[in-house]
Protein backbone atom coordinates (compact mmCIF):
# COMPACT_ATOMS: atom_id res chain seq x y z
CA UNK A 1 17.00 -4.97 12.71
CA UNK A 2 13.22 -6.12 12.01
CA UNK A 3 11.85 -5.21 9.13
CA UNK A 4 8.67 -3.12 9.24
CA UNK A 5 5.94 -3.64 6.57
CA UNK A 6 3.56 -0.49 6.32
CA UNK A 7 0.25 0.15 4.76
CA UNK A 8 -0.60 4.23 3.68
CA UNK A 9 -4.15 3.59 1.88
CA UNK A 10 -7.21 5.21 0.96
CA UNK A 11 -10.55 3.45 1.18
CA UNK A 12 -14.55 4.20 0.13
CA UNK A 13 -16.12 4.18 3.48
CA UNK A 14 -17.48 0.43 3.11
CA UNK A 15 -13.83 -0.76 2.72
CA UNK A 16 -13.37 -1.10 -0.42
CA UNK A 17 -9.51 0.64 -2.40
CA UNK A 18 -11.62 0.19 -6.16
CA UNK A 19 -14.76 0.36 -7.57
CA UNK A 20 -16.36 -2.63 -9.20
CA UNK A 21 -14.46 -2.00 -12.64
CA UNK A 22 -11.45 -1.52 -10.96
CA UNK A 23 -11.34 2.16 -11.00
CA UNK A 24 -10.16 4.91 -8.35
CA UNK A 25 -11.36 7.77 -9.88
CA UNK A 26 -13.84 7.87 -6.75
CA UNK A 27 -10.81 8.84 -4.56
CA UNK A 28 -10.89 12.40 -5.97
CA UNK A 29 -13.82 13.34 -4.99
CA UNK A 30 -13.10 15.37 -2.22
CA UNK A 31 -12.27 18.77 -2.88
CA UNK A 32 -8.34 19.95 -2.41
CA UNK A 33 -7.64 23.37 -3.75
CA UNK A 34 -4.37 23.19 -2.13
CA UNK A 35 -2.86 19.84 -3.28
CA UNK A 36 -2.82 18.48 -0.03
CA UNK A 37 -0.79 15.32 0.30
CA UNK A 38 -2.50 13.86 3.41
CA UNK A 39 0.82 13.04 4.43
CA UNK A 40 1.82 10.90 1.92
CA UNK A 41 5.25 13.31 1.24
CA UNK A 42 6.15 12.60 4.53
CA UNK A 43 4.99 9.12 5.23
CA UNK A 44 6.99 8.04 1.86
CA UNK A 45 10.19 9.58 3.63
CA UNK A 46 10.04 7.21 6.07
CA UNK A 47 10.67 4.41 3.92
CA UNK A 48 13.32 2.33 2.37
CA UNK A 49 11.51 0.29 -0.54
CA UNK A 50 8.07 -0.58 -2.08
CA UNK A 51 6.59 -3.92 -1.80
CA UNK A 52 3.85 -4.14 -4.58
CA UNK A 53 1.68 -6.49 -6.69
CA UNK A 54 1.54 -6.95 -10.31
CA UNK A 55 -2.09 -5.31 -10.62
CA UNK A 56 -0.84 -1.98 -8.58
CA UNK A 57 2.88 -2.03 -10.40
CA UNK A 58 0.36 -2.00 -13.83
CA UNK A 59 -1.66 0.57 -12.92
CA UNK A 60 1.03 2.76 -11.62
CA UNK A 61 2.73 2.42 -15.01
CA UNK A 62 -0.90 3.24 -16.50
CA UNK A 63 -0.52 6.78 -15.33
CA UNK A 64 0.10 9.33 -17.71
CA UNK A 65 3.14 10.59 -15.51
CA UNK A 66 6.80 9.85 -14.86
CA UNK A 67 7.84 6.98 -12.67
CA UNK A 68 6.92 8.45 -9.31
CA UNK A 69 9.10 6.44 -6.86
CA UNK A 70 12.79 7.47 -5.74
CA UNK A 71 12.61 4.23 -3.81
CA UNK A 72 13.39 1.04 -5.28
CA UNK A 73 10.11 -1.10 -6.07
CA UNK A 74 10.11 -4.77 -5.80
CA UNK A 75 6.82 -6.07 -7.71
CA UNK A 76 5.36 -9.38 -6.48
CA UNK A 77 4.79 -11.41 -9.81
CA UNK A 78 4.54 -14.86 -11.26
CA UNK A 79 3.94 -14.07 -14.82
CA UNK A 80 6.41 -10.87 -15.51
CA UNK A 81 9.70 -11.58 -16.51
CA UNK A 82 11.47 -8.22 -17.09
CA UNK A 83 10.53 -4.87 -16.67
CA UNK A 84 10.64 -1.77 -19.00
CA UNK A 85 14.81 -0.43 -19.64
CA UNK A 86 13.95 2.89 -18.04
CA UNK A 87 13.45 0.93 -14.69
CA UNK A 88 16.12 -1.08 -14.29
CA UNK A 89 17.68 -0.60 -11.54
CA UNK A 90 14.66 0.74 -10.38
CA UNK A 91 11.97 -1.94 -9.91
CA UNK A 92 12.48 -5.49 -9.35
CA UNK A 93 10.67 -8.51 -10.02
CA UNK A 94 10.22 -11.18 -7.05
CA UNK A 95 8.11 -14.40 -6.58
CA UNK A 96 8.13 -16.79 -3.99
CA UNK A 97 7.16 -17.36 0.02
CA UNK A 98 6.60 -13.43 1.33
CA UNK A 99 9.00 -14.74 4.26
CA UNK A 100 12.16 -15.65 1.53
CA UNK A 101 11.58 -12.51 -0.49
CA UNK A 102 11.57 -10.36 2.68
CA UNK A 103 15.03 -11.67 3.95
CA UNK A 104 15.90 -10.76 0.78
CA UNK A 105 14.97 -7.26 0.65
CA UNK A 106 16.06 -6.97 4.31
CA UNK A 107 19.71 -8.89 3.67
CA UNK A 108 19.76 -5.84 0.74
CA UNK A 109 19.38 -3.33 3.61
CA UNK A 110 15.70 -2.12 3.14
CA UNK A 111 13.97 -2.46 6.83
CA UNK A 112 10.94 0.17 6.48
CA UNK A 113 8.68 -1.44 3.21
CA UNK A 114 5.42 0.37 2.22
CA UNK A 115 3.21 -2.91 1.13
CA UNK A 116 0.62 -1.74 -1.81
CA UNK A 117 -1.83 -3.48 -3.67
CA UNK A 118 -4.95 -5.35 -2.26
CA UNK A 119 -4.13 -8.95 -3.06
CA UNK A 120 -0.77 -8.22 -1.88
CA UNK A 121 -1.92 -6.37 1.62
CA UNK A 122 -4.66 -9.27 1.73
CA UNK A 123 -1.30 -11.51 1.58
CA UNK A 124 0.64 -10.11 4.52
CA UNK A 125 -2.31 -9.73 6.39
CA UNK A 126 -3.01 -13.32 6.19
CA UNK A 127 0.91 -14.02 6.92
CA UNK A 128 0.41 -11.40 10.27
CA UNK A 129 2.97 -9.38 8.21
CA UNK A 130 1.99 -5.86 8.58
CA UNK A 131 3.56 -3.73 11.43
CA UNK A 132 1.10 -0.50 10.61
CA UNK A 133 -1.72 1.07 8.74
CA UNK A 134 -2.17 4.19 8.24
CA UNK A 135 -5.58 4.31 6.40
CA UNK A 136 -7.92 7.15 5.27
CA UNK A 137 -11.47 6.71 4.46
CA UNK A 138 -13.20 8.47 1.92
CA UNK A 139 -16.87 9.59 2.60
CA UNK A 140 -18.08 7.77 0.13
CA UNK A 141 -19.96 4.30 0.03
CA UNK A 142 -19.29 1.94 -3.16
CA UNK A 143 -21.16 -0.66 -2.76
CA UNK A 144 -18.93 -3.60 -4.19
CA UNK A 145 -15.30 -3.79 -5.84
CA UNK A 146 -11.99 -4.39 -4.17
CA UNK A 147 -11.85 -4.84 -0.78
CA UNK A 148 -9.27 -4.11 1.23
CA UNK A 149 -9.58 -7.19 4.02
CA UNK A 150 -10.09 -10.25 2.83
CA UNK A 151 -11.28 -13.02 4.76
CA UNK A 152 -8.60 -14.23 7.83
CA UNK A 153 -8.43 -16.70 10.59
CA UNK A 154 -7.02 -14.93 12.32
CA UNK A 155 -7.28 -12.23 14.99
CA UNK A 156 -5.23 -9.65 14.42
CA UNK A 157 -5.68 -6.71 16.74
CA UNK A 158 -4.12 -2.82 16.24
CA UNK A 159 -3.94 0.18 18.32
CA UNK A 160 -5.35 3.29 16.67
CA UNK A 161 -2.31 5.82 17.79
CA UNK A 162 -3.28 8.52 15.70
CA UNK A 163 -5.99 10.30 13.60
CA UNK A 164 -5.28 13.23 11.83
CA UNK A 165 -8.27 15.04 9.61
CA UNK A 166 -7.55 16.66 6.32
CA UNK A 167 -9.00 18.79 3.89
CA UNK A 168 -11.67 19.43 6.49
CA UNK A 169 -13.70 16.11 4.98
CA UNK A 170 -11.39 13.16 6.33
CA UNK A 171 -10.03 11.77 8.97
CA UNK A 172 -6.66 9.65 8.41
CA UNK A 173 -6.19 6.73 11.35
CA UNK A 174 -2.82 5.22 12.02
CA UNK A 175 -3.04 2.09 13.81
CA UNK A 176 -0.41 0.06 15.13
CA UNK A 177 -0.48 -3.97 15.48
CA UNK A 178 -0.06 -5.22 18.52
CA UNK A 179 2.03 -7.95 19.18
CA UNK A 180 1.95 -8.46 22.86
C-alpha cells in the first residue's frame, strides 16, 4: 500500500499560513458562532499519523491547551533530541532523506500522513511528495510572512475535486495531484 501524504491548511488570500512575525492570530477573523470545524474533525479521521516540522511541533506545544492529537506525531528535526515525558509514546523525533523516514513510518503501518508546517510542506512539495491539498483561504490579504509555496522546478499539476464553503465567508478547495 502507497502511502498518501495530505495537506488540510488555511491560508491569507495572498498565500501566505503566517503573518510577518510569525503569528496566526489573522486566521480567526472570520466569524463562527457555531465552532465550525471546516472539516477538520473529519478530515483528521482519515488519517493514520502526523508528519510535522520543528517550528509547527513548537507552536503546537505553545498553545495553552492539552496535546490535541490522538494520532502519533513524528516531528521532522535536526536539533531536538527528546521530547517532553508526557509524549512519549506519542510524538517522535525523525531526521533524515523524507524518502527513508517515510518507509519508516509506512514499514510502522501509517499509510494516510497529514504533512504540516511550511518548510516541511515546501519540502515534499519540492520532493513531488504530496498526494492532496485540501486548502482554505481566508479573505484576508497579508502582505508578507510565510508562504505556503516556495519556489519549485517543477510542474506539479492538481485537480480541484472539491470546494466546499463554510461559515458563509470561505470556500475550502480540495485538489488532487495528478500523476498521469
Amino acid at each position: 500500500m502507497r502511502t498518501k501524504n495530505s495537506i488540510f491548511i488555511a491560508t491569507s488570500l495572498d498565500g501566505f499560513i503566517a503573518d510577518q512575525n510569525g503569528n496566526i492570530d489573522w486566521l480567526h477573523q472570520i466569524p463562527n458562532p457555531d465552532g465550525d470545524d471546516m472539516g477538520y474533525r473529519a478530515f483528521m479521521g482519515e488519517i493514520d499519523a502526523l508528519l510535522m516540522g520543528r517550528n509547527t511541533y513548537e507552536t503546537v506545544l505553545s498553545f495553552d491547551m492539552d496535546w490535541p492529537y490522538d494520532q502519533p506525531v513524528f516531528v521532522l528535526s535536526t536539533t531536538l533530541n527528546s521530547v517532553p515525558k508526557e509524549l512519549e509514546g506519542k510524538v517522535f523525533l525523525k531526521k533524515g532523506d523524507l524518502s527513508v523516514i517515510l518507509s519508516e513510518i509506512k514499514e510502522a503501518g501509517y499509510h494516510h500522513l497529514y504533512i504540516d508546517g511550511g518548510k516541511t510542506i515546501q519540502r515534499f512539495l519540492e520532493q513531488d511528495l504530496i498526494d492532496e491539498m485540501i486548502i482554505t483561504p481566508i479573505p484576508v490579504l497579508l502582505g508578507g510572512g510565510m508562504p505556503l509555496f516556495g519556489s519549485n522546478d517543477k510542474r506539479l499539476a492538481f485537480t480541484c475535486t472539491n470546494t466546499k464553503r463554510f461559515v458563509n465567508a470561505v470556500a475550502q478547495n480540495h485538489y488532487t495531484r495528478n500523476r498521469d
